[in-house]
N, C-alpha and C. Protein backbone atom coordinates (compact mmCIF):
# COMPACT_ATOMS: atom_id res chain seq x y z
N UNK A 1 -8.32 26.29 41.39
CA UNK A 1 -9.68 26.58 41.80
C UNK A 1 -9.70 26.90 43.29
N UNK A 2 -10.63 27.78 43.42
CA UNK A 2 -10.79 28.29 44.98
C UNK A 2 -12.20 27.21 45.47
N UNK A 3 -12.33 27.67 46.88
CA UNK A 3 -13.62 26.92 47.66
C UNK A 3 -13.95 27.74 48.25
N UNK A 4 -15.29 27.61 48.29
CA UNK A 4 -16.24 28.86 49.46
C UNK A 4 -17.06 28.05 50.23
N UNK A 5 -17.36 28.10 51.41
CA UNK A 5 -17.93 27.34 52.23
C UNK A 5 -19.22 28.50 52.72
N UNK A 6 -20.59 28.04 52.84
CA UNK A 6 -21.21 27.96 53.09
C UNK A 6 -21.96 28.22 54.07
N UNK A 7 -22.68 28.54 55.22
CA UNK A 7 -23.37 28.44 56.16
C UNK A 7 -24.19 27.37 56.01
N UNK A 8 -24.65 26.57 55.25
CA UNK A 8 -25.03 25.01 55.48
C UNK A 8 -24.02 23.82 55.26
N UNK A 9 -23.01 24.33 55.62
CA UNK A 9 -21.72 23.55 55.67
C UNK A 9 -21.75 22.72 54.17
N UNK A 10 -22.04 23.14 53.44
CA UNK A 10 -21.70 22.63 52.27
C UNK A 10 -20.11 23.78 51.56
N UNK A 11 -19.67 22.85 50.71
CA UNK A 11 -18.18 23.65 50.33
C UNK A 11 -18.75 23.30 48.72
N UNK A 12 -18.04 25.04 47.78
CA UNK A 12 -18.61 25.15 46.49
C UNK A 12 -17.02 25.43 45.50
N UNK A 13 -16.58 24.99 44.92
CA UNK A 13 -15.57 25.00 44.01
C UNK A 13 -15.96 26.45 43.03
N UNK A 14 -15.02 27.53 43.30
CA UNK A 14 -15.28 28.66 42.38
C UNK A 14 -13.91 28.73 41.05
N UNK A 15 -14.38 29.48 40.10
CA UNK A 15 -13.38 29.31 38.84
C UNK A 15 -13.45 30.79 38.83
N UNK A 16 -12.16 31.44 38.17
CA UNK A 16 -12.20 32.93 37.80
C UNK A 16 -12.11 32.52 35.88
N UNK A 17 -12.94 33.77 35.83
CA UNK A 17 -13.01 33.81 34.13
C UNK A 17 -12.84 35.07 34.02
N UNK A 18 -11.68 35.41 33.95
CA UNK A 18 -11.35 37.01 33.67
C UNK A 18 -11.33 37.41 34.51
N UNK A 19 -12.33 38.83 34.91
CA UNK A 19 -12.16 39.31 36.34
C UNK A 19 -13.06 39.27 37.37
N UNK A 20 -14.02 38.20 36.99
CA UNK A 20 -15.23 37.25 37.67
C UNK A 20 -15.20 35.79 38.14
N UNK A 21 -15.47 35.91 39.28
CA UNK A 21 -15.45 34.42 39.69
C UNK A 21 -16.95 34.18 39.90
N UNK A 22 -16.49 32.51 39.33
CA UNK A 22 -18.27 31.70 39.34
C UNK A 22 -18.04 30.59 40.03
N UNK A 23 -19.22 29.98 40.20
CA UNK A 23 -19.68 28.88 41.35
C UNK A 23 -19.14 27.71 39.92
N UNK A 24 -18.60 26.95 40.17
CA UNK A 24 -18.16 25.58 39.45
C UNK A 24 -19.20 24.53 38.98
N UNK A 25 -20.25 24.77 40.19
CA UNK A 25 -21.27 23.60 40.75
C UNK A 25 -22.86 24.21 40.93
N UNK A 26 -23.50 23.17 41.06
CA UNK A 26 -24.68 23.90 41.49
C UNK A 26 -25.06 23.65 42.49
N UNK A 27 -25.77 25.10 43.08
CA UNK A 27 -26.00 25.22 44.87
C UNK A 27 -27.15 23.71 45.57
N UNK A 28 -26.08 23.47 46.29
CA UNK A 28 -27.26 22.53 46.64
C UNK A 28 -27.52 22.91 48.46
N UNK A 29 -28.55 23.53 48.29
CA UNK A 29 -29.57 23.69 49.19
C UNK A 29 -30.56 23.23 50.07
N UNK A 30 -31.00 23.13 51.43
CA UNK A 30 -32.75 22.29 51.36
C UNK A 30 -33.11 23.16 52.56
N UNK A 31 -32.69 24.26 52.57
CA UNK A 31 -33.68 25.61 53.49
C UNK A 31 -32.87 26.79 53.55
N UNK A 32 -33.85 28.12 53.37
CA UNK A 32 -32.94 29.02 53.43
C UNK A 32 -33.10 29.55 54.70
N UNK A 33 -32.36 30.95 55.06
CA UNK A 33 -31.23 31.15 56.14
C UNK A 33 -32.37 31.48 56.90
N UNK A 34 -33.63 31.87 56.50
CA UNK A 34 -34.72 31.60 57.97
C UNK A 34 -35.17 30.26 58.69
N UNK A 35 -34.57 28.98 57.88
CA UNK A 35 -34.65 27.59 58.73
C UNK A 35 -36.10 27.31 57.28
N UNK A 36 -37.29 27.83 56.86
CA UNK A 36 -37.92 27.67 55.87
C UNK A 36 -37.16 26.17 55.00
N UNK A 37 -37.76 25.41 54.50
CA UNK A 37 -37.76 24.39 53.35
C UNK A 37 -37.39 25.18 52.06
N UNK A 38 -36.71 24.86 51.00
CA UNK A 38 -36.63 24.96 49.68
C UNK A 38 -37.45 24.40 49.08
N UNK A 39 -38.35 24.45 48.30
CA UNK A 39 -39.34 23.80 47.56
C UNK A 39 -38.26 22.52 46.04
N UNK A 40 -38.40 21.60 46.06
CA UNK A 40 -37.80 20.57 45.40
C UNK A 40 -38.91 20.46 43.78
N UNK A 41 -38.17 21.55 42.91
CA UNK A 41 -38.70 21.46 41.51
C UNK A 41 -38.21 20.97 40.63
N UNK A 42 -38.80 19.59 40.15
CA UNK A 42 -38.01 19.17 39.20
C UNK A 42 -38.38 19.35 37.51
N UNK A 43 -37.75 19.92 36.82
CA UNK A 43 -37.75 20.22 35.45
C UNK A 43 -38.39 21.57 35.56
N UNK A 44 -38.87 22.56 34.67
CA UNK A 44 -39.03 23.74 34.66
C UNK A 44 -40.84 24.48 34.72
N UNK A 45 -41.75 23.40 35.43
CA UNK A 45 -42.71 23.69 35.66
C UNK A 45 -42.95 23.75 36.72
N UNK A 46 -43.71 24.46 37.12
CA UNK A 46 -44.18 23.84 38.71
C UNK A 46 -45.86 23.89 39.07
């Protein structure tokens, strides 16, 4: 497995499946790259 690091210093474990690589994990986030908040939704309503 490979690692990709981040600009919020978080590090993400990637897998190749054929001739695609995917994220291992799920993004964990808490603002995007304008400094803005992520909104924290839990289950699939909001």
């Amino acid at each position: 497995m490979k690692n990709i690091n981040l600009t919020d210093g978080n590090s993400y474990q990637i897998v190749k499946i054929g001739s695609q690589q995917w994220m291992a994990e799920n993004l964990r986030v808490t603002h995007y790259l304008n400094g803005d908040p992520t909104p924290n939704v839990i289950g699939d309503r909001q």
